[in-house]
Structure formats: structure tokens, C-alpha cells
PDB file of N, CA and C in Angstrom:
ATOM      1  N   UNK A   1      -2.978 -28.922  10.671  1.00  0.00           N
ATOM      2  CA  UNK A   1      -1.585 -29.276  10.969  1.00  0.00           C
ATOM      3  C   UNK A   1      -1.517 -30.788  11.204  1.00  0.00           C
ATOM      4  N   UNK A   2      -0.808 -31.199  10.791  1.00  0.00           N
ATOM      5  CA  UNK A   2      -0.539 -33.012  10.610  1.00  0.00           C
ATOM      6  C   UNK A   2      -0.040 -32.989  11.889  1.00  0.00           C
ATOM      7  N   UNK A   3       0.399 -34.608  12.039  1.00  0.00           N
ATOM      8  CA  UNK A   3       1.095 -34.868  13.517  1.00  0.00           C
ATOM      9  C   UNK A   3       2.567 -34.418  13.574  1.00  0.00           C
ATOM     10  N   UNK A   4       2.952 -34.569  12.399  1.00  0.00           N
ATOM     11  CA  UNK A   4       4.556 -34.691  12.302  1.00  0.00           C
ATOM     12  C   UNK A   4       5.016 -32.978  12.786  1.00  0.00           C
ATOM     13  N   UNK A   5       3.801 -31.918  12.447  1.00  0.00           N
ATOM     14  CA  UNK A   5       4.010 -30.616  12.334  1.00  0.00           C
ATOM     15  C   UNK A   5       4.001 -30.234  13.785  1.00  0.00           C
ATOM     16  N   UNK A   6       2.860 -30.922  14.061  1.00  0.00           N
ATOM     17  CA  UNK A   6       2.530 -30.325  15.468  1.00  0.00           C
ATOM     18  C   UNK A   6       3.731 -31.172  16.290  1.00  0.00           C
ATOM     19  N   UNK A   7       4.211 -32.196  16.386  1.00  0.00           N
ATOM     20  CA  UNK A   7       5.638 -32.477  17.362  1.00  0.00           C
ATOM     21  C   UNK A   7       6.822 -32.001  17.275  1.00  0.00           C
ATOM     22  N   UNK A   8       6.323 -31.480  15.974  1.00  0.00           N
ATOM     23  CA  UNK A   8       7.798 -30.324  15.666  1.00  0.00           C
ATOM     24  C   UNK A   8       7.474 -29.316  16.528  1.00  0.00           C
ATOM     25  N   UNK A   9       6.698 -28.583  16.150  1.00  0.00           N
ATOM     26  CA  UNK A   9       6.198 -27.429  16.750  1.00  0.00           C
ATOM     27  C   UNK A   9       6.471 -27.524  18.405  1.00  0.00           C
ATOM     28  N   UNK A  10       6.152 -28.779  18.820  1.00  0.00           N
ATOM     29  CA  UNK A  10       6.033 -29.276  20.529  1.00  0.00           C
ATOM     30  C   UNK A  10       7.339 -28.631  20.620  1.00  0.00           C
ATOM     31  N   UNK A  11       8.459 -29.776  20.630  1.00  0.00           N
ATOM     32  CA  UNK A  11       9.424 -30.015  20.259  1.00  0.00           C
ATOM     33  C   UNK A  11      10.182 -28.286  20.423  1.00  0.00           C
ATOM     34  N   UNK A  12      10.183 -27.326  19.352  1.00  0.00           N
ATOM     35  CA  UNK A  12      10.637 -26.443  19.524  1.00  0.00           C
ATOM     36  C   UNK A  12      10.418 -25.465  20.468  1.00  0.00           C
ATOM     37  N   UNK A  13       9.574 -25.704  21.439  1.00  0.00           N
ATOM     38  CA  UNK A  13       9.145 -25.306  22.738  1.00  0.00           C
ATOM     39  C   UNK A  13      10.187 -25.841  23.567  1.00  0.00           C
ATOM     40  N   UNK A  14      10.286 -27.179  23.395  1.00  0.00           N
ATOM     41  CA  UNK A  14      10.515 -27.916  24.256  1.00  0.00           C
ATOM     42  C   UNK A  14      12.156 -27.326  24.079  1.00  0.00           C
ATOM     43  N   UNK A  15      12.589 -26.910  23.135  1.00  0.00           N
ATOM     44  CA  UNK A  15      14.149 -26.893  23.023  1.00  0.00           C
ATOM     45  C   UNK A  15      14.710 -25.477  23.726  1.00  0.00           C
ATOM     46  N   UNK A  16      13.127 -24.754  24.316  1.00  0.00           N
ATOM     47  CA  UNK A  16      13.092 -23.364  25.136  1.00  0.00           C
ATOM     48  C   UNK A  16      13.833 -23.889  26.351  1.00  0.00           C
ATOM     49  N   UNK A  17      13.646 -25.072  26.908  1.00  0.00           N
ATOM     50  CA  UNK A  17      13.124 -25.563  28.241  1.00  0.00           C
ATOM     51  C   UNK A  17      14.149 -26.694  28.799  1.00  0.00           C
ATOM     52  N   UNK A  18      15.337 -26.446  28.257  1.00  0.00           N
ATOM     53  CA  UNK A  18      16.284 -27.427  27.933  1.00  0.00           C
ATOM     54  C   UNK A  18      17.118 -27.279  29.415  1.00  0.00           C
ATOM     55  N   UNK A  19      17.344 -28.014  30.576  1.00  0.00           N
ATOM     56  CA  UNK A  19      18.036 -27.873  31.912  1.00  0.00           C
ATOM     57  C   UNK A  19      19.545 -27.778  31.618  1.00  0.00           C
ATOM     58  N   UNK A  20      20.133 -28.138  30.328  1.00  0.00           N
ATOM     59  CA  UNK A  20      21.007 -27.449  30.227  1.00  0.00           C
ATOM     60  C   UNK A  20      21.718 -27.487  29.047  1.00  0.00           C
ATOM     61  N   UNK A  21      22.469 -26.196  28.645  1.00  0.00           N
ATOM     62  CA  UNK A  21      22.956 -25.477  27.522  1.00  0.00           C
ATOM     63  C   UNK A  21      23.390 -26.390  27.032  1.00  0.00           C
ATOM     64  N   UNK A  22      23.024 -26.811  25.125  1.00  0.00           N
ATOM     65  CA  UNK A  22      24.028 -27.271  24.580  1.00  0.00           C
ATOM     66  C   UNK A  22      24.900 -27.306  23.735  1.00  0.00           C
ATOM     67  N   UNK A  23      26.480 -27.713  23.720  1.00  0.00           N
ATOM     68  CA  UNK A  23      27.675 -27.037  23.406  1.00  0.00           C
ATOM     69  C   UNK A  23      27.114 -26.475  21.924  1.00  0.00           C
ATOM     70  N   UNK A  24      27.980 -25.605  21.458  1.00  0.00           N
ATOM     71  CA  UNK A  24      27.852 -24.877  20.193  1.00  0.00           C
ATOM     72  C   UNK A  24      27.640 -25.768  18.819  1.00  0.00           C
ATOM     73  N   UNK A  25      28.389 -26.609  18.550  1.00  0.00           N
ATOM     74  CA  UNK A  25      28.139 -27.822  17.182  1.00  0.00           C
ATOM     75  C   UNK A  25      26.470 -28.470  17.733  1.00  0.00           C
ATOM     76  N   UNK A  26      26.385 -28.877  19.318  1.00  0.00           N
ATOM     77  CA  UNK A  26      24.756 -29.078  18.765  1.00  0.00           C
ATOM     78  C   UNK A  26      23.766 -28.288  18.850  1.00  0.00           C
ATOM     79  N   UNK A  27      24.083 -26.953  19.329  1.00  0.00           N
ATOM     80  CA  UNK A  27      23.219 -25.828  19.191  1.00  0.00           C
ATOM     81  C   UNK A  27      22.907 -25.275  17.370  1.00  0.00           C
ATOM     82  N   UNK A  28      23.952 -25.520  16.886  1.00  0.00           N
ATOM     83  CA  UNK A  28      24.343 -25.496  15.649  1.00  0.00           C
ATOM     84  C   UNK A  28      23.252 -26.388  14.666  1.00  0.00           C
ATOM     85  N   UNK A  29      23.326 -27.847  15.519  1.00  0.00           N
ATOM     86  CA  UNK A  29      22.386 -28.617  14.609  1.00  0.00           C
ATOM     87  C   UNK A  29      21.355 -28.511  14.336  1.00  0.00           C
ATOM     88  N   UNK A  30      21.196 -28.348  16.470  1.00  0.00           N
ATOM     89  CA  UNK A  30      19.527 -27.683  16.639  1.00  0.00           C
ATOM     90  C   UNK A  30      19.356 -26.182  15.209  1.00  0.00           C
ATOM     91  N   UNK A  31      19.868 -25.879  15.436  1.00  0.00           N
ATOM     92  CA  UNK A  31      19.223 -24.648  14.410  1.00  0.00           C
ATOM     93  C   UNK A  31      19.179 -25.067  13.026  1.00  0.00           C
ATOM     94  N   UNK A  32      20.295 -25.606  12.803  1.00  0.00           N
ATOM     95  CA  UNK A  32      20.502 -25.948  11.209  1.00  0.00           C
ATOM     96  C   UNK A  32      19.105 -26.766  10.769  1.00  0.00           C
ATOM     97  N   UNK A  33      18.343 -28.117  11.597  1.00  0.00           N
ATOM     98  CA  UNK A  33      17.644 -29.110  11.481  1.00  0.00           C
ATOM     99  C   UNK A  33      16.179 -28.302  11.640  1.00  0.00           C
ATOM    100  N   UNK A  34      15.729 -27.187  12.683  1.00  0.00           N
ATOM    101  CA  UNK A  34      14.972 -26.426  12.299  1.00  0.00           C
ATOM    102  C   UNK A  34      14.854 -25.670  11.409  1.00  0.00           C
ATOM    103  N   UNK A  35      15.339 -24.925  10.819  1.00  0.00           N
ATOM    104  CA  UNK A  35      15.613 -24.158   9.800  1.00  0.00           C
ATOM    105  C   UNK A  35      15.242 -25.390   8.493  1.00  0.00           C
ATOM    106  N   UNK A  36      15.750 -26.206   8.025  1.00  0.00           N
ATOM    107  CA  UNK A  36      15.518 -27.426   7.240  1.00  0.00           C
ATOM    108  C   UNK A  36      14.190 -27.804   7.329  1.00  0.00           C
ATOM    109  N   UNK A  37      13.804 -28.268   8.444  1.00  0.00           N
ATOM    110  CA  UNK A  37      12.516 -28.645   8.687  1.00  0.00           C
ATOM    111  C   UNK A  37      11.501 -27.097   8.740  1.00  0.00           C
ATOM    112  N   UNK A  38      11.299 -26.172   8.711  1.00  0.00           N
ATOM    113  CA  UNK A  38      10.508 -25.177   8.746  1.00  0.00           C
ATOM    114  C   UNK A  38      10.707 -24.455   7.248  1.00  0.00           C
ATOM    115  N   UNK A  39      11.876 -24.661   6.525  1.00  0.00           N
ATOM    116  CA  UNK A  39      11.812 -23.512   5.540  1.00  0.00           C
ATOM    117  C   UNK A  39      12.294 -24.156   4.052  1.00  0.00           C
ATOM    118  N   UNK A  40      13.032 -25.216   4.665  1.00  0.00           N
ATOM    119  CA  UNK A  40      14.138 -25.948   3.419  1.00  0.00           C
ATOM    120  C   UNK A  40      14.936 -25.673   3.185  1.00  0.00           C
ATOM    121  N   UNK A  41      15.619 -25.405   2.094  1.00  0.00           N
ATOM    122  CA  UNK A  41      17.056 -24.902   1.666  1.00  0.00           C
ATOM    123  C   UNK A  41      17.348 -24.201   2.241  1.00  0.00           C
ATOM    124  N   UNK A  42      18.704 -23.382   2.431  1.00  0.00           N
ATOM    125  CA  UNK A  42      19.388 -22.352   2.673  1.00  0.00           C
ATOM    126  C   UNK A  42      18.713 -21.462   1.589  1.00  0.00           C
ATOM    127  N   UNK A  43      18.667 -19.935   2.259  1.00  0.00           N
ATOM    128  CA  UNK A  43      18.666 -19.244   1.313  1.00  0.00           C
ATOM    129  C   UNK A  43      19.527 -17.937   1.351  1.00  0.00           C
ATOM    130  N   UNK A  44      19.833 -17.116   0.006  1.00  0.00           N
ATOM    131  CA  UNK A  44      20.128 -15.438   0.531  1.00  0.00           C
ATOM    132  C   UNK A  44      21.502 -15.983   0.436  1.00  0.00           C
ATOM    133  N   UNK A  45      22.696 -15.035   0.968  1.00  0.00           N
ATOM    134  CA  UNK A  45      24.265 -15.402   0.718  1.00  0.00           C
ATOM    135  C   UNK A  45      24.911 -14.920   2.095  1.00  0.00           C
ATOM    136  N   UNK A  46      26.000 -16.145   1.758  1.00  0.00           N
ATOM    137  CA  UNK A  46      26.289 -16.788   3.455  1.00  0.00           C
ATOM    138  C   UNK A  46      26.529 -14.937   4.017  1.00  0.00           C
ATOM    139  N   UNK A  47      27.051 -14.838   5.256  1.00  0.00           N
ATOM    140  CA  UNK A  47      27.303 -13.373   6.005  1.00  0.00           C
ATOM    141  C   UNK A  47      28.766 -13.206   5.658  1.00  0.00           C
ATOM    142  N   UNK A  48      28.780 -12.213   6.234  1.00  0.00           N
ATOM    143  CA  UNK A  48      30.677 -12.168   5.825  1.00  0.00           C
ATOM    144  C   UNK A  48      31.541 -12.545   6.849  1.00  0.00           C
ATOM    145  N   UNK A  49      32.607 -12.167   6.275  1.00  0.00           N
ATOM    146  CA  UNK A  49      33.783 -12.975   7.122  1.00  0.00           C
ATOM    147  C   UNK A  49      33.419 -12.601   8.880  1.00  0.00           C
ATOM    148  N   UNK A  50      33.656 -11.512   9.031  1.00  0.00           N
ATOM    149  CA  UNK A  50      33.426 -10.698  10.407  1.00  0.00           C
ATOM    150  C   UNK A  50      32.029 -11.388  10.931  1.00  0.00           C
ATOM    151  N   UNK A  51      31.395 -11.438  10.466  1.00  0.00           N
ATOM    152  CA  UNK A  51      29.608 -12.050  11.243  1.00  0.00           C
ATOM    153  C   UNK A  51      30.011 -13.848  11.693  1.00  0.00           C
ATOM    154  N   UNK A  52      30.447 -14.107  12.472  1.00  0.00           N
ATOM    155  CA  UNK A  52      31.492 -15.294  12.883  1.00  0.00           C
ATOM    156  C   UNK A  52      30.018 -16.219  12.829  1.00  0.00           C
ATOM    157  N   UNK A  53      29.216 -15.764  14.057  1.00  0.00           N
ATOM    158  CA  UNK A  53      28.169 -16.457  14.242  1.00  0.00           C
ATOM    159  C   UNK A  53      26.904 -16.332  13.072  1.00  0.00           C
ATOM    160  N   UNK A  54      26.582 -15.598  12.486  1.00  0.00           N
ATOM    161  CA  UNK A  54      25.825 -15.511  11.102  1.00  0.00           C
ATOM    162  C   UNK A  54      26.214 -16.963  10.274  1.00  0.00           C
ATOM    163  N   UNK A  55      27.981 -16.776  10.235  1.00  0.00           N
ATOM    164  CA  UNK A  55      27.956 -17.510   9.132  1.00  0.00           C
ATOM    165  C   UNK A  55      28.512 -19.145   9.502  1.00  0.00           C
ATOM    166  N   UNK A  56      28.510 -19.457  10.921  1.00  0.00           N
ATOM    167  CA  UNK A  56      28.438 -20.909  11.037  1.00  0.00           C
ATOM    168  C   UNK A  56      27.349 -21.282  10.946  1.00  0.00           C
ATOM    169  N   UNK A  57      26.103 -20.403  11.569  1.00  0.00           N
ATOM    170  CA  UNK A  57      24.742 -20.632  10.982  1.00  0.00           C
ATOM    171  C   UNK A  57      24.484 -21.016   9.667  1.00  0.00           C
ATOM    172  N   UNK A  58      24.531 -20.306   8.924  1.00  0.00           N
ATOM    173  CA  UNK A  58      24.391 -20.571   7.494  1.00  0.00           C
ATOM    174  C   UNK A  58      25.196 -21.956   6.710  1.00  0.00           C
ATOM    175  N   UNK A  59      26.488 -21.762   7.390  1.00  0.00           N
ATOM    176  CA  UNK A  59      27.103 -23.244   6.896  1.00  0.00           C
ATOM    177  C   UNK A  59      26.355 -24.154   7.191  1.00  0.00           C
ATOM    178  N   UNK A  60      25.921 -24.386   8.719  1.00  0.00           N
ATOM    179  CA  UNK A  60      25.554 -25.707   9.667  1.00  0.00           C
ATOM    180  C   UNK A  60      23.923 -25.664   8.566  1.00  0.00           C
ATOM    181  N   UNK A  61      23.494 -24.860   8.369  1.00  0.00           N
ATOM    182  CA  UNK A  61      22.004 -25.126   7.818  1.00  0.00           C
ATOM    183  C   UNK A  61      22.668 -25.446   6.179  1.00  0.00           C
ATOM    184  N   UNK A  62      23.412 -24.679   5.546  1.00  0.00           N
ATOM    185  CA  UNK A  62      23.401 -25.473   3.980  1.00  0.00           C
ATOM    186  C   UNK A  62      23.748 -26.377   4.156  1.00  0.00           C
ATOM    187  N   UNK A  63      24.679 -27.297   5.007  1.00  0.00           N
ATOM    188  CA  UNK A  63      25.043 -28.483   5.085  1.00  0.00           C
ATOM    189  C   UNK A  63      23.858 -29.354   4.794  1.00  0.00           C
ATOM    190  N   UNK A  64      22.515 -29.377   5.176  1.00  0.00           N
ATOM    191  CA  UNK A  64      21.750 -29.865   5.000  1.00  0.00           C
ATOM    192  C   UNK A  64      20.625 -29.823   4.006  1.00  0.00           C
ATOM    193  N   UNK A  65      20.923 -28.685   3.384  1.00  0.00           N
ATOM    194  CA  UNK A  65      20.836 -28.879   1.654  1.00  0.00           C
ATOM    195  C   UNK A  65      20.721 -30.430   1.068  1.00  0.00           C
ATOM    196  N   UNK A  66      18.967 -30.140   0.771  1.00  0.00           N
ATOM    197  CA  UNK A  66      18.540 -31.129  -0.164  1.00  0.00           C
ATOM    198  C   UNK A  66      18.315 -32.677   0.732  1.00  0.00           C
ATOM    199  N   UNK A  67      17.935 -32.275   2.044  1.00  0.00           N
ATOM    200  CA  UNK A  67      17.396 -32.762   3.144  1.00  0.00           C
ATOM    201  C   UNK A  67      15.689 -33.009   3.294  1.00  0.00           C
ATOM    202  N   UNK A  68      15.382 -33.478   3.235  1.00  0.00           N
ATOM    203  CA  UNK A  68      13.636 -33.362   3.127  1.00  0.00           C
ATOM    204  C   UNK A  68      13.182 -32.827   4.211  1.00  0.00           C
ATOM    205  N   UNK A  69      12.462 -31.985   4.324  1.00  0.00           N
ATOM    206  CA  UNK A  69      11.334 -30.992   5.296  1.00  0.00           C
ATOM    207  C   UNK A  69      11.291 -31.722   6.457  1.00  0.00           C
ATOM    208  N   UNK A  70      10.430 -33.250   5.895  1.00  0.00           N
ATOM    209  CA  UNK A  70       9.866 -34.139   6.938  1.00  0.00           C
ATOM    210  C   UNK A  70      11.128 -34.607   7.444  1.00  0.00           C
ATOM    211  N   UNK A  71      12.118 -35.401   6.759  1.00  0.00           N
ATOM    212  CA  UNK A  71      13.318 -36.303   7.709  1.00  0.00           C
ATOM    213  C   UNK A  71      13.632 -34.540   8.752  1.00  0.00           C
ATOM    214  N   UNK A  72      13.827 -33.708   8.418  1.00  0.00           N
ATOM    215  CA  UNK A  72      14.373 -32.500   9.268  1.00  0.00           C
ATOM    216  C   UNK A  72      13.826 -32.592  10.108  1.00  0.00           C
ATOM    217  N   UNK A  73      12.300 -32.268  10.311  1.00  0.00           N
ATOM    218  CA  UNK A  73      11.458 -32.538  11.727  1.00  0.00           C
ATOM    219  C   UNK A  73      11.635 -33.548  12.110  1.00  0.00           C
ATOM    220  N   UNK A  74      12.105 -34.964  11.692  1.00  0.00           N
ATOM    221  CA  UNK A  74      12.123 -35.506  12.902  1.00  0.00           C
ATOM    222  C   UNK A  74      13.409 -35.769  13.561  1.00  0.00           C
ATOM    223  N   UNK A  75      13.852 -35.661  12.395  1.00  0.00           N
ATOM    224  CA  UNK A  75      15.312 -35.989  13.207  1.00  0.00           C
ATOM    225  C   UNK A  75      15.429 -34.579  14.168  1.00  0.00           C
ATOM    226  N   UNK A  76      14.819 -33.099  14.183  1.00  0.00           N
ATOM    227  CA  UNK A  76      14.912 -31.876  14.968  1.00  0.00           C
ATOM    228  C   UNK A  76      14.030 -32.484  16.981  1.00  0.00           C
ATOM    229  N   UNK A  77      12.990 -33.323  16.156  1.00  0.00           N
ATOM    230  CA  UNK A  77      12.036 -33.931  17.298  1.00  0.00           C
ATOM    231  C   UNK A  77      13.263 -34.935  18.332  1.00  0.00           C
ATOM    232  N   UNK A  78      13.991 -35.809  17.695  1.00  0.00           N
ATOM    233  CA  UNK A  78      14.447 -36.852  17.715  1.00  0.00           C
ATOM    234  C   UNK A  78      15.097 -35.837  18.909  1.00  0.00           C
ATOM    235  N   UNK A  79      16.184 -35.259  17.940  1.00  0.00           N
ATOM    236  CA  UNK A  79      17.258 -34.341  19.001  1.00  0.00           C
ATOM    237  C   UNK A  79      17.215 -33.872  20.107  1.00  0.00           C
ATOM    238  N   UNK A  80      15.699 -33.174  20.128  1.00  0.00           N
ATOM    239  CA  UNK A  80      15.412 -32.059  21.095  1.00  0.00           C
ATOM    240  C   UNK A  80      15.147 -33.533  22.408  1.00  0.00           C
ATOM    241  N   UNK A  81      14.432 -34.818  21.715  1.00  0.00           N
ATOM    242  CA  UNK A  81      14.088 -35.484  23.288  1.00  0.00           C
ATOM    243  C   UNK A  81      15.170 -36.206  23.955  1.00  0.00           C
ATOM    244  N   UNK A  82      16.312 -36.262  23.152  1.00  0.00           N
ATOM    245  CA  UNK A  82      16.979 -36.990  23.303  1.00  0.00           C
ATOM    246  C   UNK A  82      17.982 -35.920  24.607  1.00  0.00           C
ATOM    247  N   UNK A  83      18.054 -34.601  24.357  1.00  0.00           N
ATOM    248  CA  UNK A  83      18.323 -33.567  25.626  1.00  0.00           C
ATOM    249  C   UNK A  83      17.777 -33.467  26.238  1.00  0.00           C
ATOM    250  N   UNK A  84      16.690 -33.531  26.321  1.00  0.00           N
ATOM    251  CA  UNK A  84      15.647 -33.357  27.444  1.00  0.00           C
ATOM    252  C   UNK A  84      15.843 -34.491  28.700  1.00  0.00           C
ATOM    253  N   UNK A  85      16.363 -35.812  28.091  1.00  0.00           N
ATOM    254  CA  UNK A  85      16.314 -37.204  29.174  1.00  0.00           C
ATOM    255  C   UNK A  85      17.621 -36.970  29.500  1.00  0.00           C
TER     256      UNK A  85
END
């Protein structure tokens, strides 16, 4: 595991451990920017209308369609320390 992997990896621990909740658009990012950084593209077809939360998920992560793996981890690293302080 490279460095960049393993501070991701930190990092998504660290976003366990967060003193406090954050609002829905950056909970949103947080997921979207992991998801990017761990898998890449969106995949599979968005949820349906009724699955409210399924499918802001899926938006907030295709948004970042064609995002590179690596910029995802860090900018996911970036995020998570930047809540933490």
C-alpha cells in the first residue's frame, strides 16, 4: 500500500471520529470523494425516484465522474482534516 492509500485509509477512520455531524451537502461530499477515490466512476443506475437518499448519493458521486482515483483521496484526506480542527 503506497502512502497516498494508507492516509486515505487513516483518514476514513478518522471521518468515524468526527466531534461533530456534518450537514448533509458535506456528508454528501464525504461520500461522493470516497467512493471516487476507492472505486472510480459511478456505477449501476441511479435509484428511483422514492429512494431520496440512494439517489443524492449517486448524483453527489457521478458528479465526480472522470475525477482521478488519486486527486479523490486527497482531496477525501484534505476534507476529513480539515473537520477534524
Amino acid at each position: 500500500m503506497d502512502d497516498l492509500e494508507q492516509r486515505f485509509q487513516e483518514a476514513a477512520a478518522n471521518s468515524k471520529k468526527l466531534s461533530e455531524r456534518p450537514d448533509d451537502d458535506t456528508l454528501l461530499k464525504i461520500y461522493a470523494l470516497y467512493k471516487q477515490g476507492s472505486e472510480g466512476d459511478v456505477t449501476g443506475e441511479r435509484p428511483g425516484f422514492f429512494d431520496f437518499v440512494g439517489a443524492a448519493k449517486y448524483d453527489a458521486w457521478d458528479a465526480m465522474r472522470g475525477k482521478d482515483k488519486a486527486a479523490a483521496m486527497q482531496e477525501y484526506i484534505d476534507l476529513i482534516e480539515r473537520l477534524r480542527t
